[in-house]
Protein backbone atom coordinates (compact mmCIF):
# COMPACT_ATOMS: atom_id res chain seq x y z
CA UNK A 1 19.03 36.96 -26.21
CA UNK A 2 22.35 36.73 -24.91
CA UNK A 3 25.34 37.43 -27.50
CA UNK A 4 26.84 34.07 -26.22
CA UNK A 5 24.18 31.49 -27.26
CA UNK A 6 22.33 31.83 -30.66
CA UNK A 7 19.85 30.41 -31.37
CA UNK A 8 17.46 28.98 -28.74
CA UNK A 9 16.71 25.38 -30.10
CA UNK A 10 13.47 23.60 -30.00
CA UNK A 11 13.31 21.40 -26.22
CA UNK A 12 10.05 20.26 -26.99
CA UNK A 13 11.14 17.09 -27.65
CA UNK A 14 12.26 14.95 -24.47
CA UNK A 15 16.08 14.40 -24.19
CA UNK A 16 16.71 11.05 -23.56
CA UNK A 17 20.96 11.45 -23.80
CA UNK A 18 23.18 14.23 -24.10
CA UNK A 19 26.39 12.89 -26.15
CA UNK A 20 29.51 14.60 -25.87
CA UNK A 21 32.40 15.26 -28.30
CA UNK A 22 35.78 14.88 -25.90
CA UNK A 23 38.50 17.31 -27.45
CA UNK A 24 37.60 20.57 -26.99
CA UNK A 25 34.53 20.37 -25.75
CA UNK A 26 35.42 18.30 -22.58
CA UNK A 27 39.13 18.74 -22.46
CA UNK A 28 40.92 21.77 -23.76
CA UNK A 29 43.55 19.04 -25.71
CA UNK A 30 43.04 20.80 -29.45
CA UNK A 31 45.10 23.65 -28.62
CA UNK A 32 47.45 21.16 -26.81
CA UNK A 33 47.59 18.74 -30.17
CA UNK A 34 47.53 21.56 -32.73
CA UNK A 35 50.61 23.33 -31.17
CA UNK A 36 52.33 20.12 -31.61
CA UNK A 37 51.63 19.24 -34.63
CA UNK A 38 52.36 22.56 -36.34
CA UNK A 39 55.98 22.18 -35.06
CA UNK A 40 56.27 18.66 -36.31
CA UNK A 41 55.15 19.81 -39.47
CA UNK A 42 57.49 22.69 -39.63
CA UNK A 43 60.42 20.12 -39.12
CA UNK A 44 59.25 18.32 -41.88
CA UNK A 45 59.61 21.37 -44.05
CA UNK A 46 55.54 22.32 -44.35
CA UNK A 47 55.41 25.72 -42.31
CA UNK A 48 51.79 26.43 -41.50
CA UNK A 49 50.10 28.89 -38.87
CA UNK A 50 48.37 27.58 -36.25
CA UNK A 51 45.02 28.59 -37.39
CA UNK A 52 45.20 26.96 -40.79
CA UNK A 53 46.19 23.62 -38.75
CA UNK A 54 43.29 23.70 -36.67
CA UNK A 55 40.88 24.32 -40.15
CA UNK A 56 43.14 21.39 -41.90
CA UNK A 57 43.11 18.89 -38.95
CA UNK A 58 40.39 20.10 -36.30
CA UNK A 59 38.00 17.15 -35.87
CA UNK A 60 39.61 14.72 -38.09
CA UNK A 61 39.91 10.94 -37.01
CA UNK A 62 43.70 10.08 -36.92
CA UNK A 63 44.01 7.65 -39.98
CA UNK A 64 42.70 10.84 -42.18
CA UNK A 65 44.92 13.10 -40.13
CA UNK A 66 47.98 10.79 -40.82
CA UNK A 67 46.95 10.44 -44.17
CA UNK A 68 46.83 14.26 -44.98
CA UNK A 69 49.84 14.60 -43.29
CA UNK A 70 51.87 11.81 -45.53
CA UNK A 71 50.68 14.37 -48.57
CA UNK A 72 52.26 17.53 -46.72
CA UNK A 73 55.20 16.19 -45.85
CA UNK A 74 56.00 12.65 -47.33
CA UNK A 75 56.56 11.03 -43.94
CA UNK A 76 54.37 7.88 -43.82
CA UNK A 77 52.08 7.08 -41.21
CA UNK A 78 54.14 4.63 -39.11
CA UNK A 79 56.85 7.16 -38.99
CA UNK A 80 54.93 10.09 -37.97
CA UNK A 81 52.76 8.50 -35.88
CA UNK A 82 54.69 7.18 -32.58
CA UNK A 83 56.43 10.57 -32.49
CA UNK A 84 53.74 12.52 -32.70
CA UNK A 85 51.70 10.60 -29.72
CA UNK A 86 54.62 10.60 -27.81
CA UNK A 87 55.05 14.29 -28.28
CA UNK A 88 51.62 14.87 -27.34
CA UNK A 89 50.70 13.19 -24.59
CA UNK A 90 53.88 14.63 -22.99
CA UNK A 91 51.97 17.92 -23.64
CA UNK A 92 49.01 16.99 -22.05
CA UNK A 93 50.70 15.57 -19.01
CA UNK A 94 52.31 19.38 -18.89
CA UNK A 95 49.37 21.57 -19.75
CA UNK A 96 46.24 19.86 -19.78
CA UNK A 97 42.85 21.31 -18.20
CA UNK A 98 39.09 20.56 -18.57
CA UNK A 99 37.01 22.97 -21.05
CA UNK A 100 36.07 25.83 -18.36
CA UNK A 101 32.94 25.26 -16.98
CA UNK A 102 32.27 21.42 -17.92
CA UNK A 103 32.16 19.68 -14.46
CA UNK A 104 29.62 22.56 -13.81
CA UNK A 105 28.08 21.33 -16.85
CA UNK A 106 27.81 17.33 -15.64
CA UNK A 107 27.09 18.23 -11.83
CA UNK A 108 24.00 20.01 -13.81
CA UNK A 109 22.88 16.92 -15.80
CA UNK A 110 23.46 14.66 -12.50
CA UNK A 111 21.36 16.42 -10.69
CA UNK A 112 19.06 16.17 -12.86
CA UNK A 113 19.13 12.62 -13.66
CA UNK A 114 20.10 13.51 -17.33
CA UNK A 115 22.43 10.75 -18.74
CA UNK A 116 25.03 11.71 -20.81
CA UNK A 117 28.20 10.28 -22.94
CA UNK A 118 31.40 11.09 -24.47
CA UNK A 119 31.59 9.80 -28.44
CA UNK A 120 35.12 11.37 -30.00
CA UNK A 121 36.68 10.58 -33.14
CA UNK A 122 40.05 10.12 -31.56
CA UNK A 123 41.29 6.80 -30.72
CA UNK A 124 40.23 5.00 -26.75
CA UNK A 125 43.75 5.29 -25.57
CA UNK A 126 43.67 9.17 -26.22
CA UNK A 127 40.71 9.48 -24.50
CA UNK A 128 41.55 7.31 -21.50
CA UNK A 129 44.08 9.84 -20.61
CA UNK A 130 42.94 13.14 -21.60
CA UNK A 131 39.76 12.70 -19.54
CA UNK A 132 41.89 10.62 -16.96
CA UNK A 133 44.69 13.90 -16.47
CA UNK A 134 41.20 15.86 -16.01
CA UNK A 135 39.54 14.19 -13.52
CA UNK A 136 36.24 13.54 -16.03
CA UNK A 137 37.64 9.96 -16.38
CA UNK A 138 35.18 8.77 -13.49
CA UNK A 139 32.31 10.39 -14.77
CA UNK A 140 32.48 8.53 -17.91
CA UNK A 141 33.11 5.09 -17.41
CA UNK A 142 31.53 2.19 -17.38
CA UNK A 143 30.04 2.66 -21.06
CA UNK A 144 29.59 6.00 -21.52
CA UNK A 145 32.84 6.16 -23.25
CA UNK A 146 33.16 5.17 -26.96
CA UNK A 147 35.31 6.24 -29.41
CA UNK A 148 36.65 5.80 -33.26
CA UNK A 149 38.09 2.50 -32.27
CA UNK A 150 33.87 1.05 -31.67
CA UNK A 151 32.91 1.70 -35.76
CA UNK A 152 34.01 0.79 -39.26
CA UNK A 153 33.11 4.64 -40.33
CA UNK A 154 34.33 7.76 -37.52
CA UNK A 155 32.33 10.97 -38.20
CA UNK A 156 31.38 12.81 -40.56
CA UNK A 157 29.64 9.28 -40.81
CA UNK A 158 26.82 9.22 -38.18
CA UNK A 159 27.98 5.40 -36.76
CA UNK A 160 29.52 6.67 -33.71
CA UNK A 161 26.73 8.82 -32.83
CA UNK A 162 23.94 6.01 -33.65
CA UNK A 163 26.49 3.47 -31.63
CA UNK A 164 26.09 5.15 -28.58
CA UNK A 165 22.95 5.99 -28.60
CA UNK A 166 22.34 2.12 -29.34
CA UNK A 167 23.96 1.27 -26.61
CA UNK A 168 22.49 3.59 -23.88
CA UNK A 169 19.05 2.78 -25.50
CA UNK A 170 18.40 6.51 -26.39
CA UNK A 171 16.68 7.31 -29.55
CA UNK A 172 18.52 9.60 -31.99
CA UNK A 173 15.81 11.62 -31.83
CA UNK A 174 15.89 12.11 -28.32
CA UNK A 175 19.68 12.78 -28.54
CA UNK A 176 21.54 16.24 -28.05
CA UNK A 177 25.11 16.34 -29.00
CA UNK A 178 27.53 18.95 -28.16
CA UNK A 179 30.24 19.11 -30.80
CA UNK A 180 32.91 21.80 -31.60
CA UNK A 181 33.65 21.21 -35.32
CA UNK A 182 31.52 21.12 -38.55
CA UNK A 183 32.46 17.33 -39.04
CA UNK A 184 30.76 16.62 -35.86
CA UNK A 185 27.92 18.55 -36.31
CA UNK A 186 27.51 16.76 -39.70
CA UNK A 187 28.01 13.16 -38.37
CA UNK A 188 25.54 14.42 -35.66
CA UNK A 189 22.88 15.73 -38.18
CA UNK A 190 23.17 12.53 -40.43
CA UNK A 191 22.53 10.90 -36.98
CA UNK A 192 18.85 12.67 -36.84
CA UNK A 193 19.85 13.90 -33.60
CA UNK A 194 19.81 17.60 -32.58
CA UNK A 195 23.69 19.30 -32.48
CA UNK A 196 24.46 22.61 -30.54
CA UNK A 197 27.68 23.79 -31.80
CA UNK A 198 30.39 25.10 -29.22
CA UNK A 199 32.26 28.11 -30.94
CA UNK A 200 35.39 28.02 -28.95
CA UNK A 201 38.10 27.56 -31.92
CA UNK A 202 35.49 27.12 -35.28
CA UNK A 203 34.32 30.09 -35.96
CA UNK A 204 29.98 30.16 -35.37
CA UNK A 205 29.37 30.47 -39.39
CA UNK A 206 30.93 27.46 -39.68
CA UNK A 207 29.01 25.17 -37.32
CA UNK A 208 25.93 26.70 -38.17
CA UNK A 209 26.67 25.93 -42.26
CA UNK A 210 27.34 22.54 -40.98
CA UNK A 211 23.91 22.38 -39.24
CA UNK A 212 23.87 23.16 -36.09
CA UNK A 213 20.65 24.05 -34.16
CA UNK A 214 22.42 25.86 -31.86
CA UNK A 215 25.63 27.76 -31.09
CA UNK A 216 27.05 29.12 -27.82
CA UNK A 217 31.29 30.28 -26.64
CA UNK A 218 30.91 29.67 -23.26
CA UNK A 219 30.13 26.77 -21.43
CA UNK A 220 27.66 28.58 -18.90
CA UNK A 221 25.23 29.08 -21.83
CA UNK A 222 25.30 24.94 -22.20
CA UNK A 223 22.64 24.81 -19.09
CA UNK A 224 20.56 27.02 -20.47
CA UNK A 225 20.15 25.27 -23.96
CA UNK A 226 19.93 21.81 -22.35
CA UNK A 227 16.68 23.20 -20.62
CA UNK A 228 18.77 22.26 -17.11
């Protein structure tokens, strides 16, 4: 078996959608955000490595985010919050690529006839412009895009996952998502959908305590466990 993809999941079942998570896993935007939001936390006085902000924050939807932050530092959401988009998006428009390997990924399920969707816990507008400074914006619109913003309950909850599939008329069952942090895989399993965890930042024990069926570091193994 190869050391990058472990292990291989049951395809028996017919996949009707593969749903994708959006920061790292399409874009590579959580190094991007996590860089800037360890420095705005350090001048706010809470010095943190960069590795504890990605196991603090990693996967979070923004209200929690902002709401965690308020505790660290005292600076209330509507305070923190314009500076820190503005910040970041200035970030992305400097050093923003897609996750190596993903258009490879989606030429794969085109030609295949596979559909596929993006469902992220971050907010439309985010989206909209991380996929957009990629080039993926084209691949995902009309409605294969949702986001945070289309629930009452982000993940871990499973209503973004059940929301899309709802909408693309794809069983849960028949769903694969691809997801990056244990709150994902969570929302995904609570979803009854199958969830193959992509190792880049979370370490594989973690996504595999979450649930995951899968796990794989590179996005060349992704093919392989799809059953392209």
């Amino acid at each position: 078996m190869p050391q990058n993809a472990c292990p291989m999941p049951d395809t028996s079942h017919a996949t009707a959608l593969v749903i994708f998570d959006c920061d790292g896993v399409l874009v590579d935007s959580e190094r991007v955000s996590h860089l800037v939001l360890q420095a705005m936390l350090a001048e706010h006085g809470v010095s943190i490595g960069f590795d504890e902000a990605v196991a603090r924050f990693m996967g979070s939807s923004m209200p929690h985010t902002l709401s965690v932050v308020q505790q660290m530092t005292g600076v209330p959401p509507e305070v923190f919050l314009p500076d820190f988009r503005k910040r970041t998006f200035e970030a992305f428009g400097a050093d923003l690529e897609p996750v190596p390997g993903v258009p490879a990924v989606l030429g794969a399920l085109e030609a295949r006839a596979r559909p596929y969707c993006v469902a992220s816990n971050g907010p439309r507008e985010k989206m909209e412009l991380t996929l957009g400074r990629t080039g993926l914006l084209p691949r995902f619109v009309p409605g294969r895009l949702f986001s945070a913003d289309d629930v009452a309950r982000p993940k871990p909850e499973p209503d973004l996952f059940l929301h899309a599939a709802a909408r693309l008329g794809a069983p849960p069952a028949g769903c694969i998502v691809v997801e990056d942090t244990p709150t994902g895989v969570r929302a995904a399993r609570a979803a009854g959908m199958r969830v193959f965890g992509y190792a880049a930042m979370t370490p594989v024990s973690r996504l595999q305590e979450a649930g995951a069926h899968a796990t794989f570091d590179v996005m060349a193994a992704l093919p392989a466990l799809l059953g392209l």
